[in-house]
N, C-alpha and C. Protein backbone atom coordinates (compact mmCIF):
# COMPACT_ATOMS: atom_id res chain seq x y z
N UNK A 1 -43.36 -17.35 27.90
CA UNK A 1 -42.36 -17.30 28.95
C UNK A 1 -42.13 -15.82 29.29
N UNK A 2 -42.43 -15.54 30.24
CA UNK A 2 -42.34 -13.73 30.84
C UNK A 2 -40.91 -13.75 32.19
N UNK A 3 -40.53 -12.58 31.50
CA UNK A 3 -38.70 -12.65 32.31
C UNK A 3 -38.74 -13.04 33.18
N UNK A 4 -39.46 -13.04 34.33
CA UNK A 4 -39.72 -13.31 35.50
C UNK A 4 -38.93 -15.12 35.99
N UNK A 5 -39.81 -15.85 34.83
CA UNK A 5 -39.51 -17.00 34.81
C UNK A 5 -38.11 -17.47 34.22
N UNK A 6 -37.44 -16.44 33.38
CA UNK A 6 -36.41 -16.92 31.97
C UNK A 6 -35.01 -17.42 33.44
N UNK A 7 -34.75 -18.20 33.29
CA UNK A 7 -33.80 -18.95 34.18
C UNK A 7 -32.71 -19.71 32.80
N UNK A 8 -31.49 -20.23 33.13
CA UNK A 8 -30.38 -21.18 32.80
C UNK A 8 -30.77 -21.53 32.02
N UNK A 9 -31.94 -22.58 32.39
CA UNK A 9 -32.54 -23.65 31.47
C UNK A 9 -33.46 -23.10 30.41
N UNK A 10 -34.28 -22.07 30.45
CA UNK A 10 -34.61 -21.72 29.27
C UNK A 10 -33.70 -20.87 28.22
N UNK A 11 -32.43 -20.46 28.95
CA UNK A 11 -32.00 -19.46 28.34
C UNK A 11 -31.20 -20.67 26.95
N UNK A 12 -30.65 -21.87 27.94
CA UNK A 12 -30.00 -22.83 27.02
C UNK A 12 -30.99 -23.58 26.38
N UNK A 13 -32.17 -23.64 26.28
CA UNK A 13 -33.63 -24.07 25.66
C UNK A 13 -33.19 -22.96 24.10
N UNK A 14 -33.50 -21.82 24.46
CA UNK A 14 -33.77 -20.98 23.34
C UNK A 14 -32.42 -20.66 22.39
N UNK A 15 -31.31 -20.94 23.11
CA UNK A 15 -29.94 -20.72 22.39
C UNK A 15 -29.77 -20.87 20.98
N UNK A 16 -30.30 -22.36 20.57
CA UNK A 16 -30.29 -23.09 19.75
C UNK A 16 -30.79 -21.72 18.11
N UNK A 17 -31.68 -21.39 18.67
CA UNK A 17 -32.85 -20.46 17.95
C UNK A 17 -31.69 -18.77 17.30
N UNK A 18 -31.33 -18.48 18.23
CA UNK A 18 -30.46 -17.57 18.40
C UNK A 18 -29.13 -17.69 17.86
N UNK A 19 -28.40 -19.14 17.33
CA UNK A 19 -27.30 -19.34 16.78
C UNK A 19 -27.95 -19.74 15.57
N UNK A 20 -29.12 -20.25 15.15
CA UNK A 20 -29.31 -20.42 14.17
C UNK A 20 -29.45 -19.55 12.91
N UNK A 21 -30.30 -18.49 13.49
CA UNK A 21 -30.24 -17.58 12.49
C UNK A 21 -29.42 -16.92 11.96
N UNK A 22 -28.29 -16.92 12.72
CA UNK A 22 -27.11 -15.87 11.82
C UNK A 22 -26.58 -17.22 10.73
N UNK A 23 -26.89 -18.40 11.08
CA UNK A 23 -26.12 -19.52 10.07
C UNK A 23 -26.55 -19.87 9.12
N UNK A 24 -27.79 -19.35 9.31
CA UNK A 24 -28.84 -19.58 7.94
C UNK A 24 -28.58 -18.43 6.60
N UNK A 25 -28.52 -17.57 7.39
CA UNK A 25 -28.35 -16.08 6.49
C UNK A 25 -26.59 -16.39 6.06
N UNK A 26 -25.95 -17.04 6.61
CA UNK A 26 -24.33 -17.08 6.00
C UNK A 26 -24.34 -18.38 5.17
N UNK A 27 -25.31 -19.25 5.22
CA UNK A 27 -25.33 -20.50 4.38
C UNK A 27 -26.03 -19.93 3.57
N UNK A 28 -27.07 -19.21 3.45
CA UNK A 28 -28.23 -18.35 2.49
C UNK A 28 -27.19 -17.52 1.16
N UNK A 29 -26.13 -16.59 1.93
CA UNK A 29 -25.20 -15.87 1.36
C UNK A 29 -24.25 -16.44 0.31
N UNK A 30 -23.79 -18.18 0.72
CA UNK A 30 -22.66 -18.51 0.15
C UNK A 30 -23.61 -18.86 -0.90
N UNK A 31 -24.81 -19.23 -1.06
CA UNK A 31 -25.14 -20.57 -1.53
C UNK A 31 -25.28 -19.46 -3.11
N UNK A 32 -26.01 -18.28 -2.24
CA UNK A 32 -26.14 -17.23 -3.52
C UNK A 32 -24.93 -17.30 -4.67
N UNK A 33 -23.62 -16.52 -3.70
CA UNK A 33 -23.06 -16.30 -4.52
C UNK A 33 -22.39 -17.54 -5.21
N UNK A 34 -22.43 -18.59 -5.22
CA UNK A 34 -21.94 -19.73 -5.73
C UNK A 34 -23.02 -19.85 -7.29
N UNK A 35 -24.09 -19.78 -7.15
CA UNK A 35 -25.13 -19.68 -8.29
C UNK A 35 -25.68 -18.57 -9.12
N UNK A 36 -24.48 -17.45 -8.94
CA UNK A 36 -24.81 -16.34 -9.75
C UNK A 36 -23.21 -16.08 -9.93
N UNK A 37 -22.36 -16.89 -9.59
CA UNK A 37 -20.97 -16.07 -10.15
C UNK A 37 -20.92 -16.09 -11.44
N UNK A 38 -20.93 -14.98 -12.05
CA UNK A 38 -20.52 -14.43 -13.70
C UNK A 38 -21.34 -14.89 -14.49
N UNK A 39 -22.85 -14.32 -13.60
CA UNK A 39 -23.80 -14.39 -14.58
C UNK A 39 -24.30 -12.82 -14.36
N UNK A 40 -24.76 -12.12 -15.27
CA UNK A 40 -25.62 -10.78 -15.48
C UNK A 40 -26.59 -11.21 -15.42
N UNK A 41 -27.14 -9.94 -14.11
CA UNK A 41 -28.18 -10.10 -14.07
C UNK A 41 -28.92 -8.52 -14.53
N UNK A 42 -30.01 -8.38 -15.34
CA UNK A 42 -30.40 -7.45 -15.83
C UNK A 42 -31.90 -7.55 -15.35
N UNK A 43 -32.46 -6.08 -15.23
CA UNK A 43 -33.48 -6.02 -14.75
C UNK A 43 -35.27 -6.31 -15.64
N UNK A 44 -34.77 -6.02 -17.20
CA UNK A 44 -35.56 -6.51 -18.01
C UNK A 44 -34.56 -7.56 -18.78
N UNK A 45 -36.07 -8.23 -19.35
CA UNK A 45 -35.30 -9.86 -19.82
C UNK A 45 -35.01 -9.21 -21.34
N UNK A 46 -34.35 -10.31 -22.01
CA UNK A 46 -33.86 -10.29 -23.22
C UNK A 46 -34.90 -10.31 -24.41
N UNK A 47 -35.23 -9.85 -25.63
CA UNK A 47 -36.54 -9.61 -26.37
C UNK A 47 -36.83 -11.47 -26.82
N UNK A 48 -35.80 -12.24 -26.89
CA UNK A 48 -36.03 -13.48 -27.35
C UNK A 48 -36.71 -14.73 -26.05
N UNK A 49 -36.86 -13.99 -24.87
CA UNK A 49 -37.35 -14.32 -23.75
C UNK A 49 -38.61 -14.90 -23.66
N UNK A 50 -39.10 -15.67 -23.50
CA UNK A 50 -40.72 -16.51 -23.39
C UNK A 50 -40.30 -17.35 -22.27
N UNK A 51 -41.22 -16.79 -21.36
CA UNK A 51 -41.22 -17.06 -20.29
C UNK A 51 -42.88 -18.12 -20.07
N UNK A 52 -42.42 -19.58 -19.59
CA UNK A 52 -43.11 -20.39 -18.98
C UNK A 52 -44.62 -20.25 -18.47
N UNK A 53 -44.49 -19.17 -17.60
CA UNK A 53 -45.74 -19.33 -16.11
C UNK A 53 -45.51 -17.61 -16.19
N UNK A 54 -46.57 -16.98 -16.51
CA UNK A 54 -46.48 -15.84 -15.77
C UNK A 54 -47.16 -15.41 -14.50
N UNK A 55 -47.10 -14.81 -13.80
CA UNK A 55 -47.71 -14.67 -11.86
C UNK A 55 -47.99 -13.60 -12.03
N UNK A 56 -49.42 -13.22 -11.71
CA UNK A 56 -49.39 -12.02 -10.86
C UNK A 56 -49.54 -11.87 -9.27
N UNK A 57 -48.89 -11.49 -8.83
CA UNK A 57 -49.45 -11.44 -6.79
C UNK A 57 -49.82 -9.91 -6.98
N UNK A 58 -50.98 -10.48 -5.29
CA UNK A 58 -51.21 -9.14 -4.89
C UNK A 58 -51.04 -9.19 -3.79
N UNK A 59 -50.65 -8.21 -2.93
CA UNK A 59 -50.38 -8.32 -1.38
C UNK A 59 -51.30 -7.25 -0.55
N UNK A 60 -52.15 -8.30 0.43
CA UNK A 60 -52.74 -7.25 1.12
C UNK A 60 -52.41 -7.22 2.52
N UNK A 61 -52.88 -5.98 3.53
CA UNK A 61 -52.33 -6.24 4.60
C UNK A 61 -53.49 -6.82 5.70
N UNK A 62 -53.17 -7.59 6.71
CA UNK A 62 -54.38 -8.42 7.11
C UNK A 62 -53.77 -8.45 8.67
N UNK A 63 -54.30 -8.67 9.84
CA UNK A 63 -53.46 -9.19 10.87
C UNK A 63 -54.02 -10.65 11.49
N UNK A 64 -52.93 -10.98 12.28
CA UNK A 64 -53.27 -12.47 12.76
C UNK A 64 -53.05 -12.74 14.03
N UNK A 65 -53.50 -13.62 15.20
CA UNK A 65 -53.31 -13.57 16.41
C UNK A 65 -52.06 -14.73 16.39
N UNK A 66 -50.69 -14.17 17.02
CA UNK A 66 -49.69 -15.20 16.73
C UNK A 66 -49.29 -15.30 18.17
N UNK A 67 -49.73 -14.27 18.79
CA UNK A 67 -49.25 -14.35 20.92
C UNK A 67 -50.58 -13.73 21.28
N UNK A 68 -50.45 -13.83 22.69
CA UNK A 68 -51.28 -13.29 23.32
C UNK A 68 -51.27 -11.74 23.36
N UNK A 69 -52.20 -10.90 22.68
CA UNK A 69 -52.34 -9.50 23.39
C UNK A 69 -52.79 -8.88 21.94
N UNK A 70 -52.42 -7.97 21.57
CA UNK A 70 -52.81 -7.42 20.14
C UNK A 70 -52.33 -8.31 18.94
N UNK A 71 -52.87 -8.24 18.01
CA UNK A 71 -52.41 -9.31 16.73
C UNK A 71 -51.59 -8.64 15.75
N UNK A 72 -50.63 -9.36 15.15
CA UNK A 72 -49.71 -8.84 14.81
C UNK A 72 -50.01 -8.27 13.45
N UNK A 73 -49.53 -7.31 12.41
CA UNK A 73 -50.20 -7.10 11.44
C UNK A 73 -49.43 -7.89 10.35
N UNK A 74 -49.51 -8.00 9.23
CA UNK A 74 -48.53 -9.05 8.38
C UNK A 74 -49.06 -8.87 6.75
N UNK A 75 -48.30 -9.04 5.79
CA UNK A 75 -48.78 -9.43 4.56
C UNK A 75 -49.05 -10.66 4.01
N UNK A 76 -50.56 -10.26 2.97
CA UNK A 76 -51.11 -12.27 2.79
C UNK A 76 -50.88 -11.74 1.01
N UNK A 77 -49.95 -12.38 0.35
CA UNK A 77 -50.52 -13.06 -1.01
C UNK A 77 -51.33 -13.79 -1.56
């Protein structure tokens, strides 16, 4: 859609998109702090710690065609 065209109806088309995201990030926020109140969090674990699954990632940078014109650049794990 190029401005030219952006009229009423798309503007109330895309609205939806535009209220969403700030509600996600404030539902994202509460949900946090509800599941970490008055817990410490420390950056190395405790020595009695055995941990499940260990992961390694690697991230490289790659690009991808997501619109028309140059491709966007992005990170792939």
């Amino acid at each position: 859609m190029n401005f030219k065209s952006f009229n009423r109806r798309g503007f109330f088309k895309l609205l939806p998109f535009g209220l969403g995201a700030p509600a996600i990030n404030v539902l994202a926020q509460n949900t946090d702090e509800e599941h970490t109140a008055g817990i410490s969090q420390s950056p190395t674990p405790s020595r009695d710690f055995n941990p499940d699954v260990e992961l390694e990632l690697v991230a490289t940078e790659t690009q991808a065609q997501i619109l028309p014109g140059s491709p966007t650049r992005l990170w792939q794990y």
